[in-house]
PDB file of N, CA and C in Angstrom:
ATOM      1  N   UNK A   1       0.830  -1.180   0.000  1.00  0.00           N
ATOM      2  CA  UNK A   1       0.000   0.000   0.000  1.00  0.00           C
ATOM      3  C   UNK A   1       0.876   1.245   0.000  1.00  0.00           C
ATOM      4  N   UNK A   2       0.480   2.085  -1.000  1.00  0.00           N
ATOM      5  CA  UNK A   2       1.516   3.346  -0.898  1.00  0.00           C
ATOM      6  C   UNK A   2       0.954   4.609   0.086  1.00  0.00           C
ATOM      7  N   UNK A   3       1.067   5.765  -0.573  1.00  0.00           N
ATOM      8  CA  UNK A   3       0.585   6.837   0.670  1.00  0.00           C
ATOM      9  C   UNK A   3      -1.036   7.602   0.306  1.00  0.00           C
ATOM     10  N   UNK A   4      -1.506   7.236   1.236  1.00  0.00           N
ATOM     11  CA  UNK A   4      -3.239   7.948   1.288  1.00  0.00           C
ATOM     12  C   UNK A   4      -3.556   9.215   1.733  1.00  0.00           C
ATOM     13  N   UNK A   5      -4.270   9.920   1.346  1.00  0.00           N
ATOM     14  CA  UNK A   5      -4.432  10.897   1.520  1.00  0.00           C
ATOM     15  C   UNK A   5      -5.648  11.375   1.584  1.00  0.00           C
ATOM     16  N   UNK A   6      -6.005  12.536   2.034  1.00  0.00           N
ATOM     17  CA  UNK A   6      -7.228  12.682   2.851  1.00  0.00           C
ATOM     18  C   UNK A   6      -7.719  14.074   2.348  1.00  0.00           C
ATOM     19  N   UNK A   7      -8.360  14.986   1.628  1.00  0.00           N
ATOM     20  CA  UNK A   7      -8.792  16.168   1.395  1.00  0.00           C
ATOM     21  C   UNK A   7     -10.196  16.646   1.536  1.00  0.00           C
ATOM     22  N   UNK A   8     -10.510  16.841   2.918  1.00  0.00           N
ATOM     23  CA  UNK A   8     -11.695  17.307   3.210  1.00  0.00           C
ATOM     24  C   UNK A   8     -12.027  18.597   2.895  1.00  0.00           C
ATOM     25  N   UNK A   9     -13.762  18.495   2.741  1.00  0.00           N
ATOM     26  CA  UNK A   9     -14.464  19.894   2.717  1.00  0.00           C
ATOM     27  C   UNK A   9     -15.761  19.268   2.540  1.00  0.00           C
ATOM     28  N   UNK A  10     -16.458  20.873   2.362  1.00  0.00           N
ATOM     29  CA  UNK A  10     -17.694  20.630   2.337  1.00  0.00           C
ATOM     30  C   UNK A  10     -18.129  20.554   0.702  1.00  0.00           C
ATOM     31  N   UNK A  11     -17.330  21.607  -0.264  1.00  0.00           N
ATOM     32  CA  UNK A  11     -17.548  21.522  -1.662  1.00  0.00           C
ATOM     33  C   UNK A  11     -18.974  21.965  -1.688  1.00  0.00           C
ATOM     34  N   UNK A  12     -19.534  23.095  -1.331  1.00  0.00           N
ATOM     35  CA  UNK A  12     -20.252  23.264  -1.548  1.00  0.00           C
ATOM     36  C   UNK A  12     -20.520  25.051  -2.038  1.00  0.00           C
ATOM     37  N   UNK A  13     -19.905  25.279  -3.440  1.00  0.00           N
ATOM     38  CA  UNK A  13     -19.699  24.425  -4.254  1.00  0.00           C
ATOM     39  C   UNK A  13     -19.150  23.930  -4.662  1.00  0.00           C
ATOM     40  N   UNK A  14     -18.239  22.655  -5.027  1.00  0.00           N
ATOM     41  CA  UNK A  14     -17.534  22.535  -6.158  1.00  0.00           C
ATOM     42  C   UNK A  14     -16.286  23.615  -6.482  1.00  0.00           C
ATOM     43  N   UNK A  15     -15.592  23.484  -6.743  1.00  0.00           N
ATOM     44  CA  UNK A  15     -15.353  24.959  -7.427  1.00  0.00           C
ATOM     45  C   UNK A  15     -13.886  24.252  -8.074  1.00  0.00           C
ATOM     46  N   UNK A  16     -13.375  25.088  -9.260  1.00  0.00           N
ATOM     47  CA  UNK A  16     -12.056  24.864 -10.079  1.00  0.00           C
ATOM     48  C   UNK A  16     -11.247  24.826  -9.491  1.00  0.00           C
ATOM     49  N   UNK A  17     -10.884  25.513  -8.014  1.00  0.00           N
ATOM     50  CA  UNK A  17      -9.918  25.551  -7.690  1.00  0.00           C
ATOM     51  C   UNK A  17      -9.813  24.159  -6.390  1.00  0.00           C
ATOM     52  N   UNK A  18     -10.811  23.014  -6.019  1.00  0.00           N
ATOM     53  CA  UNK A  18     -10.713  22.299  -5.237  1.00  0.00           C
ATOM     54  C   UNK A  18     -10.643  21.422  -6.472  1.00  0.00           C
ATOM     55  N   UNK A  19     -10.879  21.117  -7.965  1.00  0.00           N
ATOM     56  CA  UNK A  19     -10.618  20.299  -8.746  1.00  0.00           C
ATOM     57  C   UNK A  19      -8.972  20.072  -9.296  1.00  0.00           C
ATOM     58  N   UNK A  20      -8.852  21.613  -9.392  1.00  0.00           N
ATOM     59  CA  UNK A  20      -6.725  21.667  -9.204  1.00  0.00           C
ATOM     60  C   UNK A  20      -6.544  21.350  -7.992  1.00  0.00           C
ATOM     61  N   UNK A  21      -6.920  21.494  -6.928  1.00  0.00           N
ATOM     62  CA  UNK A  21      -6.152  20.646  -5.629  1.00  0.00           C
ATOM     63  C   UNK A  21      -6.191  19.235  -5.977  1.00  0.00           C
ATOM     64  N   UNK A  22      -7.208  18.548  -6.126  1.00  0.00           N
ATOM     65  CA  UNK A  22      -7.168  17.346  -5.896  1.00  0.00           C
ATOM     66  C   UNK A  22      -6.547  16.845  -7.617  1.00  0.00           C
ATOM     67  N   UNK A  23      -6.548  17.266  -8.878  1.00  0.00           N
ATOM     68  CA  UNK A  23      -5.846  16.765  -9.693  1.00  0.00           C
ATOM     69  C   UNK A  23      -4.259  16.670  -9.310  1.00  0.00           C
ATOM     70  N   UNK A  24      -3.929  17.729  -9.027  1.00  0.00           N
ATOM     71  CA  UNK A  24      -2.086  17.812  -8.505  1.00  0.00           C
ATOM     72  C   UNK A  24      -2.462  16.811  -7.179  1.00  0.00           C
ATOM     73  N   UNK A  25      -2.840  16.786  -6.484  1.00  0.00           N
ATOM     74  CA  UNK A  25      -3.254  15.542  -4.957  1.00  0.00           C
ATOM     75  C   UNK A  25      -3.191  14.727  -5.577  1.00  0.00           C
ATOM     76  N   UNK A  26      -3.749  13.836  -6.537  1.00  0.00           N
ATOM     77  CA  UNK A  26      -3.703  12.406  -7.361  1.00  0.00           C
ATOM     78  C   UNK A  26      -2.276  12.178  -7.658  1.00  0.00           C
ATOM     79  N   UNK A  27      -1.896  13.414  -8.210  1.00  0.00           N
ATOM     80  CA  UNK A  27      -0.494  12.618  -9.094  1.00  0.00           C
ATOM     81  C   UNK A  27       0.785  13.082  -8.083  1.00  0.00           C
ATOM     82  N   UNK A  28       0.392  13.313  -6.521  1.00  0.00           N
ATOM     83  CA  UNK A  28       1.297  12.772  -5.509  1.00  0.00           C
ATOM     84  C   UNK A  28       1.200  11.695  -4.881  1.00  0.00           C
ATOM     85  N   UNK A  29      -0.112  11.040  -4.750  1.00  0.00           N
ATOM     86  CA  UNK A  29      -0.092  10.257  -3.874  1.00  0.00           C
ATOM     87  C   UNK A  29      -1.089   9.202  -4.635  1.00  0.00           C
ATOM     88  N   UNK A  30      -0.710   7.799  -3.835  1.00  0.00           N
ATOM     89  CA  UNK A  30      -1.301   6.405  -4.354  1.00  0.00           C
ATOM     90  C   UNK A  30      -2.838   6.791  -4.553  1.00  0.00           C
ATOM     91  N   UNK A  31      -3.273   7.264  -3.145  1.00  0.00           N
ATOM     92  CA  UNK A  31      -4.731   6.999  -3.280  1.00  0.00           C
ATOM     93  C   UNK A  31      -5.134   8.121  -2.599  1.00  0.00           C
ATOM     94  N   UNK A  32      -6.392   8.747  -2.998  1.00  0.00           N
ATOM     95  CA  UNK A  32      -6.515   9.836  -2.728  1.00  0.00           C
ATOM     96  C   UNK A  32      -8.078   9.588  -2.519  1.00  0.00           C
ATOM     97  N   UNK A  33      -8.411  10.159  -1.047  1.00  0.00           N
ATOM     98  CA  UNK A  33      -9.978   9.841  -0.622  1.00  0.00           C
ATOM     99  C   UNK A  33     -10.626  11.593  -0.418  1.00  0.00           C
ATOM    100  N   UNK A  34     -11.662  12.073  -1.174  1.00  0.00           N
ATOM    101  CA  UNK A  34     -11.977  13.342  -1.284  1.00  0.00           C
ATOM    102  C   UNK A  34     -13.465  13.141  -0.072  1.00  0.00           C
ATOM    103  N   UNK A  35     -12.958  13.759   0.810  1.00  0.00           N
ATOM    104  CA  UNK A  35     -13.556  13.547   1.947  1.00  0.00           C
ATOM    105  C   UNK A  35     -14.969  14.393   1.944  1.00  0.00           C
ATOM    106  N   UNK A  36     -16.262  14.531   1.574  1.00  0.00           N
ATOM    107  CA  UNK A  36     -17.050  15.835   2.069  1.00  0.00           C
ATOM    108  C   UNK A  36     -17.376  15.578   3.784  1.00  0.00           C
ATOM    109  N   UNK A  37     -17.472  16.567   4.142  1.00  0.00           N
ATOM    110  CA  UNK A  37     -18.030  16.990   5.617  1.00  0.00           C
ATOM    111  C   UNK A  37     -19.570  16.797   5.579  1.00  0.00           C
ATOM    112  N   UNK A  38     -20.355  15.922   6.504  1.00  0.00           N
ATOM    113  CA  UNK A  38     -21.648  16.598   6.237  1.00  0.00           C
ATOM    114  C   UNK A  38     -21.800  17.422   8.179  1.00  0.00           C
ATOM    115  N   UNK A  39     -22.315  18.469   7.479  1.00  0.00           N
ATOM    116  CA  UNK A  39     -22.161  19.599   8.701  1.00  0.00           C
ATOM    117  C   UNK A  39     -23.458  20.290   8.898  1.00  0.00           C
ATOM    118  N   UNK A  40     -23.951  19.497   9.664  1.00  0.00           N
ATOM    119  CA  UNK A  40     -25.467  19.733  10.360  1.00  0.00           C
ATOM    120  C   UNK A  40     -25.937  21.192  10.953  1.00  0.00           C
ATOM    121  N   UNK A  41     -24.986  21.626  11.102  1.00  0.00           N
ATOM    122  CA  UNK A  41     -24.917  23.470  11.696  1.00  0.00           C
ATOM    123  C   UNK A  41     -25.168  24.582  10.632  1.00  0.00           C
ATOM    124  N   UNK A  42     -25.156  24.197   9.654  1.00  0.00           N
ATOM    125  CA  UNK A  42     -24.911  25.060   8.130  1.00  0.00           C
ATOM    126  C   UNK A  42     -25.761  24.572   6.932  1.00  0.00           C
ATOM    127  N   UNK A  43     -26.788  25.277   6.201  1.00  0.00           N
ATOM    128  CA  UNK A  43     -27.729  25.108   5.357  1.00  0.00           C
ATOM    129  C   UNK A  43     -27.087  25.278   4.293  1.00  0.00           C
ATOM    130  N   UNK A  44     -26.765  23.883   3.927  1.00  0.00           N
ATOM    131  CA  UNK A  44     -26.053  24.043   2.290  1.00  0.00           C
ATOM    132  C   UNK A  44     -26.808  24.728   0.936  1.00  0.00           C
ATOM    133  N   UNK A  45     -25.615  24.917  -0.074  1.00  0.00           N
ATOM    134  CA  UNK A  45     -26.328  25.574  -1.367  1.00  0.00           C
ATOM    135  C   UNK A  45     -27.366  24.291  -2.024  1.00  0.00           C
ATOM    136  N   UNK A  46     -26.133  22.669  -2.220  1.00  0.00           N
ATOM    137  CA  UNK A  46     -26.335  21.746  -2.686  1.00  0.00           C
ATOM    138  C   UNK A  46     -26.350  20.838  -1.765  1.00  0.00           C
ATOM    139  N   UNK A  47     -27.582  19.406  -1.942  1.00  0.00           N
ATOM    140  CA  UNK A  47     -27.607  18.535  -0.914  1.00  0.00           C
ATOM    141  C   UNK A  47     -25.983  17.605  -0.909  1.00  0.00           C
ATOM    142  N   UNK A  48     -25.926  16.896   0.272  1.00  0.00           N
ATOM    143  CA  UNK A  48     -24.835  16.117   0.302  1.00  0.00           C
ATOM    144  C   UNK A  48     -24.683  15.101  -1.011  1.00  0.00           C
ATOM    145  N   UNK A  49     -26.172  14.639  -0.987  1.00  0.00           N
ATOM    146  CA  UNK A  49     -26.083  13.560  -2.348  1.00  0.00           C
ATOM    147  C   UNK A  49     -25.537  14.374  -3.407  1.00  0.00           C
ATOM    148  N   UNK A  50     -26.055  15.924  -3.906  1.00  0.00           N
ATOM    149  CA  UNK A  50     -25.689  16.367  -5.094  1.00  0.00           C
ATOM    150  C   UNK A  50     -24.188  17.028  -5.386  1.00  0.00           C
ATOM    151  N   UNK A  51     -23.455  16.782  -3.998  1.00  0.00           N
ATOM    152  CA  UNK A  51     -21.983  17.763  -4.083  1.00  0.00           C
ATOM    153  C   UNK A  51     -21.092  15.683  -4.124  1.00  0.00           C
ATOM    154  N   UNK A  52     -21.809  14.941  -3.687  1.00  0.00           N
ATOM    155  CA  UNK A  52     -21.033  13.539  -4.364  1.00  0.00           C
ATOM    156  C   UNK A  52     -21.625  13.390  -5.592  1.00  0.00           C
ATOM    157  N   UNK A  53     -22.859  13.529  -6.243  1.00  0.00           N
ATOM    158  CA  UNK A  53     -22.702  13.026  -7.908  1.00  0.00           C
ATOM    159  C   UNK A  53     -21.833  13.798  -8.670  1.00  0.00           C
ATOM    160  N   UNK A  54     -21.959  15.502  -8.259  1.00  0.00           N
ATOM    161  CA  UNK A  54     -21.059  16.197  -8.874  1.00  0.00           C
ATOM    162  C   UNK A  54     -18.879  15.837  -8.773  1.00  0.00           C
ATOM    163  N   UNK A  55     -18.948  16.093  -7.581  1.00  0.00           N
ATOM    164  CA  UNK A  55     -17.725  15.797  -7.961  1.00  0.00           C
ATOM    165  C   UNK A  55     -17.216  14.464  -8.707  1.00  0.00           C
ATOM    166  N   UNK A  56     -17.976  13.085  -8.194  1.00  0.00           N
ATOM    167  CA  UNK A  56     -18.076  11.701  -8.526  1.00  0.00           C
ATOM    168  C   UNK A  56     -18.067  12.347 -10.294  1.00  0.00           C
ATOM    169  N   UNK A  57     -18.626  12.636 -10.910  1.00  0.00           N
ATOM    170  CA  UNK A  57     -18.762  13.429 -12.313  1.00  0.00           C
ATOM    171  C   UNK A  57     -17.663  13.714 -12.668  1.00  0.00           C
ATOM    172  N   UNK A  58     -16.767  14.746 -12.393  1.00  0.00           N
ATOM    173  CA  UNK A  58     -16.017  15.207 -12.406  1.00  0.00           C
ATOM    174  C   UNK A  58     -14.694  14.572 -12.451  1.00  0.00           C
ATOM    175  N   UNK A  59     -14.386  13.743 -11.794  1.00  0.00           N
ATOM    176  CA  UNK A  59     -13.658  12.895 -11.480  1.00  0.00           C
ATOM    177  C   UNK A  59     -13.436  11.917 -11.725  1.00  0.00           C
ATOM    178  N   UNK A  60     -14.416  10.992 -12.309  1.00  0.00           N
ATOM    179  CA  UNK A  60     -14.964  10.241 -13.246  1.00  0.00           C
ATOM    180  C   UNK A  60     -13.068   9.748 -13.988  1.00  0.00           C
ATOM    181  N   UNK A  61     -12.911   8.421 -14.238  1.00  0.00           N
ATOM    182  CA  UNK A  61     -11.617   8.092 -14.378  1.00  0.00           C
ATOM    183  C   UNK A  61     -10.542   8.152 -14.007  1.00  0.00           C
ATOM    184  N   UNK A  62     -10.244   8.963 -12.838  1.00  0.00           N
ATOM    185  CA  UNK A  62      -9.012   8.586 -12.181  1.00  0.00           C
ATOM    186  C   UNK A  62      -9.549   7.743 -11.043  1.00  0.00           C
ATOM    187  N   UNK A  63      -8.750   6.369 -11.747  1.00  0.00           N
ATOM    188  CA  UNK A  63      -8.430   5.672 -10.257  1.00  0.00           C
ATOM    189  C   UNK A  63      -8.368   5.525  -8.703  1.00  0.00           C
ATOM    190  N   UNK A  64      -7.508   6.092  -8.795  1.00  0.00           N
ATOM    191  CA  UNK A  64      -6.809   6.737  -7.125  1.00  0.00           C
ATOM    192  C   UNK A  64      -7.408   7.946  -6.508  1.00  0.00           C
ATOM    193  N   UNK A  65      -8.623   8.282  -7.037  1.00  0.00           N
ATOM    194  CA  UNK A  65      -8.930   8.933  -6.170  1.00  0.00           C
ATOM    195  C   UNK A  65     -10.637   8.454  -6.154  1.00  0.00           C
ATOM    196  N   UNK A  66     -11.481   8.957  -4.495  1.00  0.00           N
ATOM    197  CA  UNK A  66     -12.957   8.195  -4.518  1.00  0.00           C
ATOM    198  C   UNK A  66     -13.468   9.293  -3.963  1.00  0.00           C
ATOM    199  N   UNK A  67     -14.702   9.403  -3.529  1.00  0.00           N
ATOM    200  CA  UNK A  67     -15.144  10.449  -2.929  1.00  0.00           C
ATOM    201  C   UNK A  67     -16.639   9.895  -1.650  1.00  0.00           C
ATOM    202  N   UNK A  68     -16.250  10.615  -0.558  1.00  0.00           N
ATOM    203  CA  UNK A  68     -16.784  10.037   0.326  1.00  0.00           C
ATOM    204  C   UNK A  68     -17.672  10.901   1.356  1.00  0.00           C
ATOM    205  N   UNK A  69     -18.198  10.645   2.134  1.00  0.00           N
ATOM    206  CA  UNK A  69     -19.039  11.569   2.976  1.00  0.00           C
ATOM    207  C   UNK A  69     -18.379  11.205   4.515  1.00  0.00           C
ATOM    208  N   UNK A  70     -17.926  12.092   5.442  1.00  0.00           N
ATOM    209  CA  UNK A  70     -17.565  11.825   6.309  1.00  0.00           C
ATOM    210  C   UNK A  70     -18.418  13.083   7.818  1.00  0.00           C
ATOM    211  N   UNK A  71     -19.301  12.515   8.926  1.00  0.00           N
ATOM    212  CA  UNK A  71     -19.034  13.326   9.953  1.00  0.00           C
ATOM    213  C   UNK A  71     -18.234  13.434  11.410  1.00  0.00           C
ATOM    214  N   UNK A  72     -18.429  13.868  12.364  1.00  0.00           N
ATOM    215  CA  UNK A  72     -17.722  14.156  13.501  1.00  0.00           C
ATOM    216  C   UNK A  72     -15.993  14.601  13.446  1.00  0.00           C
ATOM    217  N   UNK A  73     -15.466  14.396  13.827  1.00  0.00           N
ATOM    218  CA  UNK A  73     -14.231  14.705  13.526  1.00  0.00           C
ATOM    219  C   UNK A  73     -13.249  14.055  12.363  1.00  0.00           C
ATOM    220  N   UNK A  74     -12.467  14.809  11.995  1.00  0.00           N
ATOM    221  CA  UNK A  74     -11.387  15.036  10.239  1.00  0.00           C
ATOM    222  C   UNK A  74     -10.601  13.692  11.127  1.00  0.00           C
ATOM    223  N   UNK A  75      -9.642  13.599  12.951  1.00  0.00           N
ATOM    224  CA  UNK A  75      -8.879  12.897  12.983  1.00  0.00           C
ATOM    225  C   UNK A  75      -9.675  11.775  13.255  1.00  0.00           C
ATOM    226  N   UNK A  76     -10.344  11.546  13.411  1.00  0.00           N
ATOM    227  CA  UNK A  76     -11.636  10.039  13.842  1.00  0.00           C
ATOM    228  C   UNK A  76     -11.378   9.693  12.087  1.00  0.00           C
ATOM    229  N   UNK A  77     -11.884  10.111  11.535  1.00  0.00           N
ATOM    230  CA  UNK A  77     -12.047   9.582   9.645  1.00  0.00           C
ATOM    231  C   UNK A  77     -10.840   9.586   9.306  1.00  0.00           C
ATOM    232  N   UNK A  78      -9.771   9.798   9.414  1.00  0.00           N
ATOM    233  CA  UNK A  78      -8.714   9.951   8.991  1.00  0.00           C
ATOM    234  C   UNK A  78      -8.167   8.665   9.600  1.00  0.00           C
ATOM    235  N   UNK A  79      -8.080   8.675  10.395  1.00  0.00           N
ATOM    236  CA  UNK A  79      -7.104   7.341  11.340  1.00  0.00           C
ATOM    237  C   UNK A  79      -8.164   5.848  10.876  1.00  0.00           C
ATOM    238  N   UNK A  80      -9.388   6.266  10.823  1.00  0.00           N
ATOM    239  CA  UNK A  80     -10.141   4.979  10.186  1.00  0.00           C
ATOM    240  C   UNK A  80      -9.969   4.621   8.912  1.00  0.00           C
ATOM    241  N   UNK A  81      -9.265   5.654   8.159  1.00  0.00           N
ATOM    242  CA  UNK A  81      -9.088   5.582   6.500  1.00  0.00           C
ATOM    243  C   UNK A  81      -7.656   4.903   6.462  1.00  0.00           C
ATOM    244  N   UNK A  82      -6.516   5.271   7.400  1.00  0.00           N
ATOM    245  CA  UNK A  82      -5.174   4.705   7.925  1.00  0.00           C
ATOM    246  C   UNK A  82      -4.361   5.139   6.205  1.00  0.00           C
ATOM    247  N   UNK A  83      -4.861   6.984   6.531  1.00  0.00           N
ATOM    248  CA  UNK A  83      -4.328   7.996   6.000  1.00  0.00           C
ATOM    249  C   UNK A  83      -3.228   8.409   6.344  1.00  0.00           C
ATOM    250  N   UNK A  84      -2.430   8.573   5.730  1.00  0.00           N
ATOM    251  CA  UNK A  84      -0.909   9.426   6.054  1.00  0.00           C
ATOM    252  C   UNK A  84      -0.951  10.604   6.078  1.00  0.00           C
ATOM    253  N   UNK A  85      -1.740  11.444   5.322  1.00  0.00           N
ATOM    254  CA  UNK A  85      -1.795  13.153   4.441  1.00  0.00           C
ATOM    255  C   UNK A  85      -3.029  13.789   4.731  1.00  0.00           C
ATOM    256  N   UNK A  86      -2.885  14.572   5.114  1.00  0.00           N
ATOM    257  CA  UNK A  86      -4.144  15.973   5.330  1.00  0.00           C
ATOM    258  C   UNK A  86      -3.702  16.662   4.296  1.00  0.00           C
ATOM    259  N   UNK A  87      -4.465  16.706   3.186  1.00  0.00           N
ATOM    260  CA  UNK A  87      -4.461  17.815   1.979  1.00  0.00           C
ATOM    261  C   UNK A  87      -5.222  18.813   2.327  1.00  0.00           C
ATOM    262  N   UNK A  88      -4.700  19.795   2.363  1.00  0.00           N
ATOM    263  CA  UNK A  88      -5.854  21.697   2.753  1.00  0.00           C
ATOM    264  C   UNK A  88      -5.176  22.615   1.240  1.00  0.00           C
ATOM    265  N   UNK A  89      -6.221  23.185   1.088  1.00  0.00           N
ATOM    266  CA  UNK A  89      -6.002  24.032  -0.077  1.00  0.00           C
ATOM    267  C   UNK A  89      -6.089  25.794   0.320  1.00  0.00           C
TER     268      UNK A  89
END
């Protein structure tokens, strides 16, 4: 297994510049898990389902990277993923 990596947010929306993070994120690391937050405190633009079809879309053919929904704490999901890398943009 090589090195995993972890790039949370909420993505809501989307935006070009979290799609250049995580394209340059892929072609550092083995596997790359695009974490969304779901964050119960804050009335999103887009539902959780629609900020995973979108990026899932988007992303669409690279391998090494998946996209996932994660709550409570970044180090709880992270240590369960048996992530090496916190990607922040």
């Amino acid at each position: 297994m090589g090195i995993r990596a972890v790039y949370p947010g909420t993505f809501d929306p989307v935006t070009n510049g979290h799609i250049d993070l995580i394209e340059r994120s892929a072609a550092l690391f083995d596997d790359l898990i695009v974490a969304i937050l779901k964050n119960t405190d804050k009335q999103p633009f887009f539902t959780l389902e629609e900020r995973v079809e979108m990026l899932e879309a988007v992303l669409a053919g690279r391998p090494n990277v998946s996209v996932t929904t994660f709550g409570g704490l970044l180090v709880d999901f992270v240590e369960r993923r048996e992530a090496a890398v916190i990607v922040r943009g």
